[in-house]
Protein backbone atom coordinates (compact mmCIF):
# COMPACT_ATOMS: atom_id res chain seq x y z
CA UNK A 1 -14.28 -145.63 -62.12
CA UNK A 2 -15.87 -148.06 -59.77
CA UNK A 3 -16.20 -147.32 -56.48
CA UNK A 4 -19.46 -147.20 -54.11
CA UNK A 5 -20.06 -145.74 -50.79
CA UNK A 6 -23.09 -146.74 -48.93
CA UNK A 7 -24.55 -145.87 -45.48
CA UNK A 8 -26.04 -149.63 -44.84
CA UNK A 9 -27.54 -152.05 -42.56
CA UNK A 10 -26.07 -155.28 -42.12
CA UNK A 11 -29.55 -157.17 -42.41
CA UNK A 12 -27.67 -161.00 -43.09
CA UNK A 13 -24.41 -162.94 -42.57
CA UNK A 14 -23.74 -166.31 -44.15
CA UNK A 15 -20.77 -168.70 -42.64
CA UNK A 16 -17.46 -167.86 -42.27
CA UNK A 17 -15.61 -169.81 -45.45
CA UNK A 18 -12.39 -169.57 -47.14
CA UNK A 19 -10.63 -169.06 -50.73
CA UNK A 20 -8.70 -171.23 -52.24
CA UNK A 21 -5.81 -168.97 -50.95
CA UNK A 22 -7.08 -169.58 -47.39
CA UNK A 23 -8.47 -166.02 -46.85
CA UNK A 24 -11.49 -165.93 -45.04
CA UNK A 25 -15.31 -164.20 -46.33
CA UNK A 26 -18.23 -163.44 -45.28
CA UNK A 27 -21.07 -162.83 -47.58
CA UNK A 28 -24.00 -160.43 -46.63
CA UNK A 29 -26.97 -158.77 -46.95
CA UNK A 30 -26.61 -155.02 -46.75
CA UNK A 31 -30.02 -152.60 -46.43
CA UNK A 32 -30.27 -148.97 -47.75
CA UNK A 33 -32.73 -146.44 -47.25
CA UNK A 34 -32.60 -142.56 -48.04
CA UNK A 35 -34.01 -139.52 -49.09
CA UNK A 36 -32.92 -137.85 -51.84
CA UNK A 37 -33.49 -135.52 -54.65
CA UNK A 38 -33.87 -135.88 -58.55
CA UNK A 39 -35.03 -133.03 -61.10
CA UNK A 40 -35.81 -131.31 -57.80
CA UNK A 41 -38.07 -133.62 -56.52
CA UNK A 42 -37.36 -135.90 -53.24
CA UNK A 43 -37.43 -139.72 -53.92
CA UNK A 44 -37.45 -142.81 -51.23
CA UNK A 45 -34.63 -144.89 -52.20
CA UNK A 46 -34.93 -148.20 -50.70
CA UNK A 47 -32.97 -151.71 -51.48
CA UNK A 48 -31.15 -154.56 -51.09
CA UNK A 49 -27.68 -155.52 -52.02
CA UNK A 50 -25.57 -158.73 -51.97
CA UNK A 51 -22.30 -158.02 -50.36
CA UNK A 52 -18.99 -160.01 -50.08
CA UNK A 53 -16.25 -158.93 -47.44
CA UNK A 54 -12.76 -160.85 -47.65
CA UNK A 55 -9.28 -161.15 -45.45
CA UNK A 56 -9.03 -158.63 -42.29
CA UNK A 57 -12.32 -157.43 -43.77
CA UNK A 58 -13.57 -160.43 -43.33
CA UNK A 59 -12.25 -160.23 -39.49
CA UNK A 60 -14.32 -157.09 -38.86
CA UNK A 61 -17.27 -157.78 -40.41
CA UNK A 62 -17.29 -161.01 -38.58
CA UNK A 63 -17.65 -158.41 -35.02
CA UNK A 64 -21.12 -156.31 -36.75
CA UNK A 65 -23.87 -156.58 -35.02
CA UNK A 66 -27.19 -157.69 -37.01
CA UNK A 67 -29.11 -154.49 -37.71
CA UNK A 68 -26.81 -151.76 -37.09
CA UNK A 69 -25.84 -149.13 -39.62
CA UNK A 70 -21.84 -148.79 -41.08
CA UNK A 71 -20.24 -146.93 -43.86
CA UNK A 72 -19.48 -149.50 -46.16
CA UNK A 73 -17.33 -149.00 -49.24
CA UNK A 74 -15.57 -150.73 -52.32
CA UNK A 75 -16.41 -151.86 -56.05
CA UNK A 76 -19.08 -153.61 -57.57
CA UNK A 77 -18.58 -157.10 -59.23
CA UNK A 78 -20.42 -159.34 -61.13
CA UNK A 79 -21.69 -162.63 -58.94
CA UNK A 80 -19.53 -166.18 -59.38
CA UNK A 81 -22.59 -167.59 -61.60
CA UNK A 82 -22.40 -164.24 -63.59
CA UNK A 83 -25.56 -163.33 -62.81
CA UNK A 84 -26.27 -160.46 -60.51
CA UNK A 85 -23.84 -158.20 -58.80
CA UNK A 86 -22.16 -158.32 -56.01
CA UNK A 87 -21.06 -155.44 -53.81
CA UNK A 88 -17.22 -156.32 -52.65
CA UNK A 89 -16.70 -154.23 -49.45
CA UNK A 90 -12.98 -152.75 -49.47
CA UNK A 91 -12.92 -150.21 -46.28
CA UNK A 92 -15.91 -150.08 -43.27
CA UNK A 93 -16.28 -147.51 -40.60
């Protein structure tokens, strides 16, 4: 299964642009931080993530406002140069 659910920032938005089927995107920078706990022991957990939103999506994301923190969810996918991954956001809340 692939599916990811993050608790995010939105820290960047590139330019509205289109597919080739006329759909719009928005690519973006998403920003994690939390607590958590491995082999008992709590751990910082810190990063950023490439992020691609597309269609209605698209729409939404387009209303964010820089800095605030969403539920963000969907798959992960390789980048278009195949190097790197990109998070492609299916739902938002």
């Amino acid at each position: 299964m692939n599916r990811l659910v993050l608790d995010a920032q939105l820290v960047a938005r590139g330019a509205l642009r289109y597919t080739p089927a006329g759909l719009p995107v928005y690519d973006m920078s998403l920003k994690h931080e939390s607590q958590v706990a491995q082999e008992g022991q709590p751990r910082t957990v810190s990063f950023e993530l490439k992020a691609r939103a597309i269609g209605s999506l698209a729409d939404r994301v387009a209303t964010l406002e820089l800095g605030a923190s969403h539920g963000f969810a969907g798959f992960l996918g390789a980048a278009r140069n195949g190097r790197g991954i990109v998070f492609h956001v299916t739902e938002l809340e």
